[in-house]
PDB file of N, CA and C in Angstrom:
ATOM      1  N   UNK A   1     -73.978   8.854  26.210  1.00  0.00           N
ATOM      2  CA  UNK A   1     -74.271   7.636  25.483  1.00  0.00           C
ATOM      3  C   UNK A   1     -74.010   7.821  23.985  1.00  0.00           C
ATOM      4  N   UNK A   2     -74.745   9.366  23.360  1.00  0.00           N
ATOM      5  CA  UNK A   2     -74.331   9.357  21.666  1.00  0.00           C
ATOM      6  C   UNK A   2     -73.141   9.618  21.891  1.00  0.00           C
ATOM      7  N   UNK A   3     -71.993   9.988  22.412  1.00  0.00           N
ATOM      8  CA  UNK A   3     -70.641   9.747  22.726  1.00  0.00           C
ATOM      9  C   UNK A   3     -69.727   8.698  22.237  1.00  0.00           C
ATOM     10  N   UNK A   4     -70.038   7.638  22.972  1.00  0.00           N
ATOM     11  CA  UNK A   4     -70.005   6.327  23.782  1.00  0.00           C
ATOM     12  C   UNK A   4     -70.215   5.447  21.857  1.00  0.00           C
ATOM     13  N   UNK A   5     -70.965   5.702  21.642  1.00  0.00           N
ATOM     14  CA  UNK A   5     -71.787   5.185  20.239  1.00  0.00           C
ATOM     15  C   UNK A   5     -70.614   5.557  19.279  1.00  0.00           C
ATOM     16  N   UNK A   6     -70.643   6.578  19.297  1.00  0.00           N
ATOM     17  CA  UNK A   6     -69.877   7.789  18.083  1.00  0.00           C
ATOM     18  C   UNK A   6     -68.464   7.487  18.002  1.00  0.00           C
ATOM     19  N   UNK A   7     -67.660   6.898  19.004  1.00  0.00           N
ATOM     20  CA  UNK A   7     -66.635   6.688  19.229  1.00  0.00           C
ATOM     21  C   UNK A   7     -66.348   5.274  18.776  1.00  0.00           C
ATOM     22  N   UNK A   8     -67.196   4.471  19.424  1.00  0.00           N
ATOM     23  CA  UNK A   8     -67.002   3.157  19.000  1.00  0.00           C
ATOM     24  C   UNK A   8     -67.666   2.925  17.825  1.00  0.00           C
ATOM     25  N   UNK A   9     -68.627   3.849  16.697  1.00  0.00           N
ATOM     26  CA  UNK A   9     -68.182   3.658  15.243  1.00  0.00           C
ATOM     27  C   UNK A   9     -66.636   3.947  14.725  1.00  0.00           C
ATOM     28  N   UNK A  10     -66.378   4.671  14.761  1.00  0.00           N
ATOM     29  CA  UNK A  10     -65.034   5.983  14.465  1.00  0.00           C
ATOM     30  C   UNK A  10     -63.682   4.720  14.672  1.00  0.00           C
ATOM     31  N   UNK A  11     -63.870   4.158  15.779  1.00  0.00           N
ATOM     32  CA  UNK A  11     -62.733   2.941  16.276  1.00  0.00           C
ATOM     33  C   UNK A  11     -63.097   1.937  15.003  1.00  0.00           C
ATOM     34  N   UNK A  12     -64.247   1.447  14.864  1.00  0.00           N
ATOM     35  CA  UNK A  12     -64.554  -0.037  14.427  1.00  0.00           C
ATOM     36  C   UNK A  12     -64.277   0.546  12.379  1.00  0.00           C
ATOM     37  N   UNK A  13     -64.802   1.673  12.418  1.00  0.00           N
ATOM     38  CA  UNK A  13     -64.694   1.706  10.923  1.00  0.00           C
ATOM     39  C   UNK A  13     -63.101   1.999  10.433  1.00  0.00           C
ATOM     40  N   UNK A  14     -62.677   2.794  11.941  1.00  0.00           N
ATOM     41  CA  UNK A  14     -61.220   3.584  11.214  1.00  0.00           C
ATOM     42  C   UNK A  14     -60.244   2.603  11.394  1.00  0.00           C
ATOM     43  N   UNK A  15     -60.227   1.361  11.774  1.00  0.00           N
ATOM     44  CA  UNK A  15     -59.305   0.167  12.613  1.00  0.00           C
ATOM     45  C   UNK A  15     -59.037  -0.610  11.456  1.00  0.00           C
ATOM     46  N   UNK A  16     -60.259  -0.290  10.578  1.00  0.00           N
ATOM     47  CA  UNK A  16     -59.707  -1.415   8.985  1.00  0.00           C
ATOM     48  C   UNK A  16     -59.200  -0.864   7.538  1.00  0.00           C
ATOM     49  N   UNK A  17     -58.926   0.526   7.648  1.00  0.00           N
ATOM     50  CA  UNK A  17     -58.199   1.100   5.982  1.00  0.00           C
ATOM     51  C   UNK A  17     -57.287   0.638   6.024  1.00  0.00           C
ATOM     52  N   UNK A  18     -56.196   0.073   7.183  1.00  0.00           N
ATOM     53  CA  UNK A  18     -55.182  -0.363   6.432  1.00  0.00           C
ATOM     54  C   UNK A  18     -54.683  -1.949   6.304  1.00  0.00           C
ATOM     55  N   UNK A  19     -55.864  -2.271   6.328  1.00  0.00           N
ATOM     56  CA  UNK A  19     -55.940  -3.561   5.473  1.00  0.00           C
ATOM     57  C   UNK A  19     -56.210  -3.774   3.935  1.00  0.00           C
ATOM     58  N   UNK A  20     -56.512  -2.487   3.129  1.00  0.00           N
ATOM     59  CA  UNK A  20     -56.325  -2.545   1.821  1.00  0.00           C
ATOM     60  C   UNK A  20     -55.047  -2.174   1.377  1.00  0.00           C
ATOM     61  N   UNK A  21     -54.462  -1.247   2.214  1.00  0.00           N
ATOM     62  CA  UNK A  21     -53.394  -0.989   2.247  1.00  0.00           C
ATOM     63  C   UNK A  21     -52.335  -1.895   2.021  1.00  0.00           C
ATOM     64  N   UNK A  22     -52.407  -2.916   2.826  1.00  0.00           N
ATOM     65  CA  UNK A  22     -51.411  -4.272   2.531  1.00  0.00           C
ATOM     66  C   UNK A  22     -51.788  -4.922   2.083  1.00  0.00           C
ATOM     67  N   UNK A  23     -52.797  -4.842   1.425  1.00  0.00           N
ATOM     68  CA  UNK A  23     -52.986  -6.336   0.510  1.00  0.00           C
ATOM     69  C   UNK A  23     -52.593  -5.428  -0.904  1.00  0.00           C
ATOM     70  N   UNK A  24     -52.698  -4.387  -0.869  1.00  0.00           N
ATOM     71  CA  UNK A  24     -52.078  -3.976  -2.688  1.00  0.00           C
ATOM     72  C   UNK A  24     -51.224  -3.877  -2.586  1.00  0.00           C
ATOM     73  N   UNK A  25     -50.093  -3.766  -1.175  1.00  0.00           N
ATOM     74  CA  UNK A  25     -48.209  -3.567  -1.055  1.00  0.00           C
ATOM     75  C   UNK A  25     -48.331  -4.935  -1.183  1.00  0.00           C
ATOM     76  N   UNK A  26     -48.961  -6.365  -1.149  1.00  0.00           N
ATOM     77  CA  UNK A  26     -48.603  -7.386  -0.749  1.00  0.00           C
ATOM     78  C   UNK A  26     -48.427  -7.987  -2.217  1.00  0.00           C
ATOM     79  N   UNK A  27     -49.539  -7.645  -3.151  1.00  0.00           N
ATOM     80  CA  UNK A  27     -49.904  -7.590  -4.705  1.00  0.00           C
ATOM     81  C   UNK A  27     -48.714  -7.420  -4.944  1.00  0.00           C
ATOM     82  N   UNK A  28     -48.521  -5.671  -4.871  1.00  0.00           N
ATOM     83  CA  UNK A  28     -47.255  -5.510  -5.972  1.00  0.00           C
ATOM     84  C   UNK A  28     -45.887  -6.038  -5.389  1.00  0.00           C
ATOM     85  N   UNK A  29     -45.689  -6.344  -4.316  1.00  0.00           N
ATOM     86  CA  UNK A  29     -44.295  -7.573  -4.311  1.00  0.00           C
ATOM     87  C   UNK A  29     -44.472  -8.677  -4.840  1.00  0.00           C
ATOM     88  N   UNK A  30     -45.495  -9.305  -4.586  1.00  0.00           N
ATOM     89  CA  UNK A  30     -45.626 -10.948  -5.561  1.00  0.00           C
ATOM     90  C   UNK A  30     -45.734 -10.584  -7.001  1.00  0.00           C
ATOM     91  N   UNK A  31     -46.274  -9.546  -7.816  1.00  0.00           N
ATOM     92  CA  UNK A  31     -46.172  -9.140  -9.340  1.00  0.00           C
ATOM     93  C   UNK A  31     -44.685  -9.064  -9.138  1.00  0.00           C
ATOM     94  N   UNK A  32     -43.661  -8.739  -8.759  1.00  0.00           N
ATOM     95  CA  UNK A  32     -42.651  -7.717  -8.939  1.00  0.00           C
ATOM     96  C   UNK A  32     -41.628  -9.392  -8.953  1.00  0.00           C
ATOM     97  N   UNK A  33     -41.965  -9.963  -7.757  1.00  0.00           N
ATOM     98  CA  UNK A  33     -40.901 -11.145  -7.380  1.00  0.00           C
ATOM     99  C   UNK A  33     -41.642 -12.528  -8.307  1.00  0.00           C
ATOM    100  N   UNK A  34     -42.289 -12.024  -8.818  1.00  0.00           N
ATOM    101  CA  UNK A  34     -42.672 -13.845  -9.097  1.00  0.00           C
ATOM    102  C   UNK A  34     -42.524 -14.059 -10.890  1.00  0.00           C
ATOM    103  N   UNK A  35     -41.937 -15.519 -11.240  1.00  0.00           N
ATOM    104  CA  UNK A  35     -41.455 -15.613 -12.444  1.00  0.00           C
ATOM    105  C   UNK A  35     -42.215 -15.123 -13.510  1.00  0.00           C
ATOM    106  N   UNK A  36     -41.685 -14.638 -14.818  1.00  0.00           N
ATOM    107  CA  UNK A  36     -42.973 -14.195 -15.802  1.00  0.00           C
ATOM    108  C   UNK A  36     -42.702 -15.353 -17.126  1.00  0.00           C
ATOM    109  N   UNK A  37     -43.809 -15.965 -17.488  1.00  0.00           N
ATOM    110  CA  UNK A  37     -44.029 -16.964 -18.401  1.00  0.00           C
ATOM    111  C   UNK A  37     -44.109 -16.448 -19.664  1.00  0.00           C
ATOM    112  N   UNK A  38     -43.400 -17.387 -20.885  1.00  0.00           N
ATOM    113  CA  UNK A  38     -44.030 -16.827 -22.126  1.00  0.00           C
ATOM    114  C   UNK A  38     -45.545 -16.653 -22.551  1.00  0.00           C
ATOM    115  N   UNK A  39     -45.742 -16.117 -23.298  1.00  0.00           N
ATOM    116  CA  UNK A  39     -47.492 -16.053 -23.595  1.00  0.00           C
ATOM    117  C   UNK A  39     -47.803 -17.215 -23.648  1.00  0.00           C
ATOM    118  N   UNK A  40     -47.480 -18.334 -24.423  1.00  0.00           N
ATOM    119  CA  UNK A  40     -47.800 -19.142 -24.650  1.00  0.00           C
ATOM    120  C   UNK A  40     -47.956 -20.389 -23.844  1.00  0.00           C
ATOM    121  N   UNK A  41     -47.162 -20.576 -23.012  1.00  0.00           N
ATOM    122  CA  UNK A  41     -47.175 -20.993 -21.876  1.00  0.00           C
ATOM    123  C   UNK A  41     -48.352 -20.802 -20.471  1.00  0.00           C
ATOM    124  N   UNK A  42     -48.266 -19.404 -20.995  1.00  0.00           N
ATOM    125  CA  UNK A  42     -49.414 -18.657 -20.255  1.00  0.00           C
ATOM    126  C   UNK A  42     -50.804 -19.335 -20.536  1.00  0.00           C
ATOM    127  N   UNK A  43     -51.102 -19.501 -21.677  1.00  0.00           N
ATOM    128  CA  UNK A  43     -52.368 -19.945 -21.785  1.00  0.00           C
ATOM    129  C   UNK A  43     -52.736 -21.329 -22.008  1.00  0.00           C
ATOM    130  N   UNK A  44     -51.329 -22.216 -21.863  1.00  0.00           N
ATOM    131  CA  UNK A  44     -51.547 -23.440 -21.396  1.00  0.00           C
ATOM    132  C   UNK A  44     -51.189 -24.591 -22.236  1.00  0.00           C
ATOM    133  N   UNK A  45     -51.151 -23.960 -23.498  1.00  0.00           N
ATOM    134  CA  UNK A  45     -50.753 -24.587 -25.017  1.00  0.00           C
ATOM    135  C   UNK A  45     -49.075 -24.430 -25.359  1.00  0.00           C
ATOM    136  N   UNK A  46     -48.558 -25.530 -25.832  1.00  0.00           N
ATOM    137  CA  UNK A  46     -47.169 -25.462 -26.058  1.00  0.00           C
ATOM    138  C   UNK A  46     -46.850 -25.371 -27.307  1.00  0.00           C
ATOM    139  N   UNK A  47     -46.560 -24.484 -28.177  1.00  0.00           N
ATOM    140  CA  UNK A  47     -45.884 -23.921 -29.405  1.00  0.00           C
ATOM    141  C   UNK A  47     -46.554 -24.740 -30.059  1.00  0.00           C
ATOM    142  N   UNK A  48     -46.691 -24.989 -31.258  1.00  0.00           N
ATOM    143  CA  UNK A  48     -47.123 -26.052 -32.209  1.00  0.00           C
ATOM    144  C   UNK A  48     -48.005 -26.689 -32.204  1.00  0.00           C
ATOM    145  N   UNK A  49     -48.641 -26.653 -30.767  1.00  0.00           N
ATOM    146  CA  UNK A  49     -49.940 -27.663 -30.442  1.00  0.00           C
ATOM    147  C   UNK A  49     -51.047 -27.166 -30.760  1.00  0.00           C
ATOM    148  N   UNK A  50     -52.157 -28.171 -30.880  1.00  0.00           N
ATOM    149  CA  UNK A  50     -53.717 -27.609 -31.232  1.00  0.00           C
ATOM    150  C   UNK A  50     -53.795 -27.697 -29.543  1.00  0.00           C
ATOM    151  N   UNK A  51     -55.375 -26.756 -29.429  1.00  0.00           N
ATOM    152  CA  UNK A  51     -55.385 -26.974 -27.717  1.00  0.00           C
ATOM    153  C   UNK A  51     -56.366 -27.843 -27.587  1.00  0.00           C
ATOM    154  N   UNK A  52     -56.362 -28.519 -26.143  1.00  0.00           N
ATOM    155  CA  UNK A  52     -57.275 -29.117 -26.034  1.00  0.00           C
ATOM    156  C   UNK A  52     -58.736 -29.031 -25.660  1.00  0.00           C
ATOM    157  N   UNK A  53     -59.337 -30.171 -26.465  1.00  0.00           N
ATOM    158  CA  UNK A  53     -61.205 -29.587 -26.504  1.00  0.00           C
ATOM    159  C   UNK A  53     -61.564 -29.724 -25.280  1.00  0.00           C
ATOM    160  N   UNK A  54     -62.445 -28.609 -24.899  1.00  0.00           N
ATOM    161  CA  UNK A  54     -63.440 -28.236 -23.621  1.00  0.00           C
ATOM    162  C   UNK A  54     -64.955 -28.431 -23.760  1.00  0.00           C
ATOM    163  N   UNK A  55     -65.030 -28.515 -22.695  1.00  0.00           N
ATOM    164  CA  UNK A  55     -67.485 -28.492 -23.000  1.00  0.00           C
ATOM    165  C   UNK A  55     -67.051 -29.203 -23.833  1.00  0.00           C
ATOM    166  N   UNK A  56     -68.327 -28.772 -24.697  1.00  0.00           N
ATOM    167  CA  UNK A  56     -69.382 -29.759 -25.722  1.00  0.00           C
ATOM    168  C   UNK A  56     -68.213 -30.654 -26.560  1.00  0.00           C
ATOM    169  N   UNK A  57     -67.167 -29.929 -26.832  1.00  0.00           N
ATOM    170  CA  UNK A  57     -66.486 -30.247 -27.996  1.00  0.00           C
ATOM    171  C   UNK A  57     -65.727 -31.817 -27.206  1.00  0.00           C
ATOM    172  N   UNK A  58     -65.513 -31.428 -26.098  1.00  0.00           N
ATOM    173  CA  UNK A  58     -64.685 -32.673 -25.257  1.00  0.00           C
ATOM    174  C   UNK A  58     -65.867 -34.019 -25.406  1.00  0.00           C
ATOM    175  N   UNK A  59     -66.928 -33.391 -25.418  1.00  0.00           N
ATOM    176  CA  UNK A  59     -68.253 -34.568 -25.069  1.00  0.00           C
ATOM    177  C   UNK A  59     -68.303 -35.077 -26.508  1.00  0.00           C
ATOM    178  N   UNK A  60     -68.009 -34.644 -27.547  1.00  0.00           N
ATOM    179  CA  UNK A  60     -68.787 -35.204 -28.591  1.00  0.00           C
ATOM    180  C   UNK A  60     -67.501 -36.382 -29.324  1.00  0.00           C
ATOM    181  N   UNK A  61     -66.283 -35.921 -28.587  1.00  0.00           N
ATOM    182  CA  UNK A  61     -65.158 -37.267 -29.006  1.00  0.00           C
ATOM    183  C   UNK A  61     -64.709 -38.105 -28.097  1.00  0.00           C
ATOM    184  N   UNK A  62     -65.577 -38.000 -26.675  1.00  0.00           N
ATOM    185  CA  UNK A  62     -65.511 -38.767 -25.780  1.00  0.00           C
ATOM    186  C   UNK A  62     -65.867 -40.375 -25.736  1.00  0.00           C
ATOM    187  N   UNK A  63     -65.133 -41.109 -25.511  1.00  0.00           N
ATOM    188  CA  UNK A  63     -65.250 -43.092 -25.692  1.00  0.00           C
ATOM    189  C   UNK A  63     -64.954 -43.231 -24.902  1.00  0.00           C
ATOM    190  N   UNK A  64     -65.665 -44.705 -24.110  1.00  0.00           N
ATOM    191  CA  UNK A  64     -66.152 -45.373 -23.440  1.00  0.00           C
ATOM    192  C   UNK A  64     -64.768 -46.027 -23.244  1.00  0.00           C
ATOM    193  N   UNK A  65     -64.680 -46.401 -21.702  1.00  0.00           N
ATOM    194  CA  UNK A  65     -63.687 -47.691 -21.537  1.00  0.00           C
ATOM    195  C   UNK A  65     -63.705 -48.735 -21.992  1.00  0.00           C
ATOM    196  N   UNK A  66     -65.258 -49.360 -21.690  1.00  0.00           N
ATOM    197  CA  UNK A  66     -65.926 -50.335 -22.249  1.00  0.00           C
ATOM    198  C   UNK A  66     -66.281 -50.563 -23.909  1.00  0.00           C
ATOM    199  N   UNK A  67     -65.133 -51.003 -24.479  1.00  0.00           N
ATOM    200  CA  UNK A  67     -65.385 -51.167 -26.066  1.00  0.00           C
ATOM    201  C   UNK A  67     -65.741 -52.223 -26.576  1.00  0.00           C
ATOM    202  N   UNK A  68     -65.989 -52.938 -25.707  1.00  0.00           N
ATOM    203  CA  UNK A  68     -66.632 -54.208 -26.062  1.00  0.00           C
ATOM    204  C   UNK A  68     -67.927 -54.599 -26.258  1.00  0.00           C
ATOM    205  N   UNK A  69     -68.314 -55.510 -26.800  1.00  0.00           N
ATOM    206  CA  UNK A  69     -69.881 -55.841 -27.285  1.00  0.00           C
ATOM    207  C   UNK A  69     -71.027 -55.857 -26.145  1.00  0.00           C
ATOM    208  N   UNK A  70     -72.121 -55.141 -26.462  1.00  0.00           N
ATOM    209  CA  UNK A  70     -72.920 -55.429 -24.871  1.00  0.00           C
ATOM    210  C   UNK A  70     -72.951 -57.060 -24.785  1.00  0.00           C
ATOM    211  N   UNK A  71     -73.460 -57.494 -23.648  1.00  0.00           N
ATOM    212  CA  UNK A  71     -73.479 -58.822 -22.646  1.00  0.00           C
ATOM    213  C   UNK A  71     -74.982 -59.700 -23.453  1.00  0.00           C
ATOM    214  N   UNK A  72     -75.321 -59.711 -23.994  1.00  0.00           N
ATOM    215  CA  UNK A  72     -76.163 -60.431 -24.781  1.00  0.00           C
ATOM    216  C   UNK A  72     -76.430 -62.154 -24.366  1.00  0.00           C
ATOM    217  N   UNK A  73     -77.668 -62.237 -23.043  1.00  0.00           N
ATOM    218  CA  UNK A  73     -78.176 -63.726 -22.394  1.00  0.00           C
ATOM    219  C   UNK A  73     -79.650 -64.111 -23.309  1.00  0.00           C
ATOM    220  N   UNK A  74     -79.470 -65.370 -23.007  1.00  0.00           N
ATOM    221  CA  UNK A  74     -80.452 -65.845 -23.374  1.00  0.00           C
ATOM    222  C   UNK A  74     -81.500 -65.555 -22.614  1.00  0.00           C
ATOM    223  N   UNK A  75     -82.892 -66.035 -22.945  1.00  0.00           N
ATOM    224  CA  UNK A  75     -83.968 -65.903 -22.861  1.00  0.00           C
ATOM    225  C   UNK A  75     -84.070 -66.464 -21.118  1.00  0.00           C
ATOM    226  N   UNK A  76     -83.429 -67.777 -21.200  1.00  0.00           N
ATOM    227  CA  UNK A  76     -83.607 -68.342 -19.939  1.00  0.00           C
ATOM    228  C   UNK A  76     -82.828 -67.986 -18.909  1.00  0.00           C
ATOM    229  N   UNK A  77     -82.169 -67.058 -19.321  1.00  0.00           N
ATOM    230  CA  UNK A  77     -80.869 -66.716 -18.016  1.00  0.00           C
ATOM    231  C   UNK A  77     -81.400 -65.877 -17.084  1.00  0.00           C
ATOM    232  N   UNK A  78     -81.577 -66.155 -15.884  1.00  0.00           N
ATOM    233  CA  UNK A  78     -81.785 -65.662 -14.662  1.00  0.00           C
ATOM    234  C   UNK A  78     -81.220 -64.055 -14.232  1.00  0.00           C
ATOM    235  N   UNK A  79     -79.867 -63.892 -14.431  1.00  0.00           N
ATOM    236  CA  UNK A  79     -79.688 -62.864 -14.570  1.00  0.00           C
ATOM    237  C   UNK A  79     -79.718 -61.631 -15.106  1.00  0.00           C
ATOM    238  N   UNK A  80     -80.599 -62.261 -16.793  1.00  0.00           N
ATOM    239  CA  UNK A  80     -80.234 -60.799 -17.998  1.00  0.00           C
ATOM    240  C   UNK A  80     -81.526 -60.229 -17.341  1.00  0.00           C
ATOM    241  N   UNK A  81     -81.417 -58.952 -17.775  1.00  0.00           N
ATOM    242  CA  UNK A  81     -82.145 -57.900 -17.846  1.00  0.00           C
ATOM    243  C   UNK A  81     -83.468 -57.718 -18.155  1.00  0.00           C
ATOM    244  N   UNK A  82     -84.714 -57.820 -17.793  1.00  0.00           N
ATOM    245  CA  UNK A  82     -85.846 -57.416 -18.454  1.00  0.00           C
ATOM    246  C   UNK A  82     -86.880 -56.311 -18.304  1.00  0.00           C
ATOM    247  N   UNK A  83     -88.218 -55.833 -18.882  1.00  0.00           N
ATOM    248  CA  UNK A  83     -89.096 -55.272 -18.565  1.00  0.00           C
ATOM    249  C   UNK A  83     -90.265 -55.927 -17.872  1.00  0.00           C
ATOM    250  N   UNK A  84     -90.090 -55.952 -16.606  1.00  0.00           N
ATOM    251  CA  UNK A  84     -90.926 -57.216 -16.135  1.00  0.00           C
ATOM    252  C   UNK A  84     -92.412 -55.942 -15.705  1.00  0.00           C
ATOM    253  N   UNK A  85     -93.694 -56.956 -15.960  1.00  0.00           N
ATOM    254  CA  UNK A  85     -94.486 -56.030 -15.708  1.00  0.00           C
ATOM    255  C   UNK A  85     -95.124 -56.805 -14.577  1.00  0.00           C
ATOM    256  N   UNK A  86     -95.533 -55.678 -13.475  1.00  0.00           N
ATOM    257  CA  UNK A  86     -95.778 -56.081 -12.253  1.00  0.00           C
ATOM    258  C   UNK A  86     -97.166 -55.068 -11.683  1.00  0.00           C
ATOM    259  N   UNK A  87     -97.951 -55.609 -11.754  1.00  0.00           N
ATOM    260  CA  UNK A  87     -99.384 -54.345 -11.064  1.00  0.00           C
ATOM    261  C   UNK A  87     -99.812 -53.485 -11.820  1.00  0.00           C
ATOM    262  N   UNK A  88     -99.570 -53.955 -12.901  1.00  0.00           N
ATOM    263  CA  UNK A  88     -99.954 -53.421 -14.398  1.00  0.00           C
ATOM    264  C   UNK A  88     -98.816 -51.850 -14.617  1.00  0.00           C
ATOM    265  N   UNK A  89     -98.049 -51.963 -14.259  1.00  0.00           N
ATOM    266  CA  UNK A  89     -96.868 -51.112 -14.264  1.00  0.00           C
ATOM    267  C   UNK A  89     -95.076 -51.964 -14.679  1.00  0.00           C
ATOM    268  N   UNK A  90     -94.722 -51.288 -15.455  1.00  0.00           N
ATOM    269  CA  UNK A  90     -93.378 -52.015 -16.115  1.00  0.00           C
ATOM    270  C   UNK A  90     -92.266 -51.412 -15.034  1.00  0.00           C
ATOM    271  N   UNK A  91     -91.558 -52.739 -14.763  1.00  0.00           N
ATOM    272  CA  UNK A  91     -89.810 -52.181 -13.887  1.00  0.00           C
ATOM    273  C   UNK A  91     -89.395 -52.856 -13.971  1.00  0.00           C
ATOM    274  N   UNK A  92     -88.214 -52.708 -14.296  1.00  0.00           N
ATOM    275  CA  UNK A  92     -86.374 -53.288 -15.125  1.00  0.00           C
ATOM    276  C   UNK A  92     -85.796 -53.424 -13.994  1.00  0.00           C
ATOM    277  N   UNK A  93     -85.320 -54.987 -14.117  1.00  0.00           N
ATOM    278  CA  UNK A  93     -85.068 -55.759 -13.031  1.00  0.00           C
ATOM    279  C   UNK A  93     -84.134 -56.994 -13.582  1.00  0.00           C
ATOM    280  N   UNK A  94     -83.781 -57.923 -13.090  1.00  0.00           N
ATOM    281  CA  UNK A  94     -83.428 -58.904 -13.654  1.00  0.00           C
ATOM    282  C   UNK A  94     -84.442 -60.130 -13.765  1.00  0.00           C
ATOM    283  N   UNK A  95     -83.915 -61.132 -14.464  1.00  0.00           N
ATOM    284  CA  UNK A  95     -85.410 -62.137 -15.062  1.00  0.00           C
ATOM    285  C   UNK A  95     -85.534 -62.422 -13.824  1.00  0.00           C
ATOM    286  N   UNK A  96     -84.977 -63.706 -12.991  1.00  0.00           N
ATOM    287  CA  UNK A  96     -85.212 -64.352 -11.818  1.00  0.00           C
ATOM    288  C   UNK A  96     -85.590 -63.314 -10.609  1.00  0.00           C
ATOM    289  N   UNK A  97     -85.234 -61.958 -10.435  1.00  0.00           N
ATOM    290  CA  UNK A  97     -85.687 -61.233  -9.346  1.00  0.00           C
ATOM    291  C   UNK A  97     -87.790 -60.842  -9.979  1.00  0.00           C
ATOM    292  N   UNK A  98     -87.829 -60.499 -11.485  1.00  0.00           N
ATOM    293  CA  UNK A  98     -88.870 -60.265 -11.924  1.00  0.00           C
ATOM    294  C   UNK A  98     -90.146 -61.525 -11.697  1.00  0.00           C
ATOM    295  N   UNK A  99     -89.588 -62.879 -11.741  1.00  0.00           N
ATOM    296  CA  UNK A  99     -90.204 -63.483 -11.208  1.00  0.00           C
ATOM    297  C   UNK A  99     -90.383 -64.440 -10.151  1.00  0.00           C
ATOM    298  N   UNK A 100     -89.679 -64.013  -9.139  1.00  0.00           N
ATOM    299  CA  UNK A 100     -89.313 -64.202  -8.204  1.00  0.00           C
ATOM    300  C   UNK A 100     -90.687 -63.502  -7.060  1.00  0.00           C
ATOM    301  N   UNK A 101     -90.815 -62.079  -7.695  1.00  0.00           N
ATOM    302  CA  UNK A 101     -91.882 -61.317  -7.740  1.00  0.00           C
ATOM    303  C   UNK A 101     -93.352 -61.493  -8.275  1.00  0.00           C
ATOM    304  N   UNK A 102     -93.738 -62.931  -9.056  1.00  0.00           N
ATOM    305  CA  UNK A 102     -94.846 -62.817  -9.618  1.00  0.00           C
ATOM    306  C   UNK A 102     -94.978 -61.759 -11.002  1.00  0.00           C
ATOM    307  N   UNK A 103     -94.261 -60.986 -11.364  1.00  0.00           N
ATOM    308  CA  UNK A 103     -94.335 -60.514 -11.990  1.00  0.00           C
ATOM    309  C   UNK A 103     -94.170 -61.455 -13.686  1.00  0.00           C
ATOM    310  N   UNK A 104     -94.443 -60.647 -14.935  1.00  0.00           N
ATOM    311  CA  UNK A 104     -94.126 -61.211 -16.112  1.00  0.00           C
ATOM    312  C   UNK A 104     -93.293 -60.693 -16.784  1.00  0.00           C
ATOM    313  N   UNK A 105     -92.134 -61.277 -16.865  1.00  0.00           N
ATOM    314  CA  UNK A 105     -91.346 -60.635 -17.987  1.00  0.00           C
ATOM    315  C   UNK A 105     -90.975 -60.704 -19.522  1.00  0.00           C
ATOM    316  N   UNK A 106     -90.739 -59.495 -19.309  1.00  0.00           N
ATOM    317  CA  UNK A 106     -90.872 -59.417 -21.016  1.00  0.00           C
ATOM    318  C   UNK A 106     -89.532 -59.524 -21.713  1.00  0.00           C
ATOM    319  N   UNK A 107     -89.160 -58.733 -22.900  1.00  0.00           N
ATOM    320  CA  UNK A 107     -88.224 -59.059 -23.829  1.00  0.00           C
ATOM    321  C   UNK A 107     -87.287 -57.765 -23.319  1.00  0.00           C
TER     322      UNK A 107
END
């Protein structure tokens, strides 16, 4: 049985070295065959250019599709937006759904 065991480690461990084997012959043919870029190119920027902002820096010159003026309803319009207070707790809703609800809405 420790036989039996001993053998079928020896198979299972020795059955996979040469799978590193070809993946670093496989490496150095694709290094060897595949095109080489200028540096600059390399890092993504084309001669003369500033590069472009990432993270924070992308967020802080980022604009809206929407450049237009917010939607500004009257008081009586059913649809605008309010703080309607309902069970002595405030939730933003539209006017006519806020009192539609019994609730009171506000400004």
């Amino acid at each position: 049985m420790v036989r039996v065991i001993l053998l079928l480690a020896v198979c299972l461990l020795g059955s996979g070295c040469f799978v590193f084997d070809e993946i670093d012959a496989g490496q150095a043919i694709m290094e060897k065959n595949s095109p080489k870029k200028p540096a600059a190119e390399a890092e993504g920027a084309k001669p003369g250019e500033a590069a472009k902002p990432t993270g924070s820096a992308w967020w802080s010159s980022a604009r809206s599709i929407d450049t237009g003026p917010a939607h500004t309803a009257d008081a009586g319009d059913p649809n605008a937006p309010v703080a309607c207070k309902i069970a002595g707790g405030a939730r933003f809703m539209r006017r006519g759904d806020c009192l539609s609800q019994g609730g009171q809405p506000g400004s």
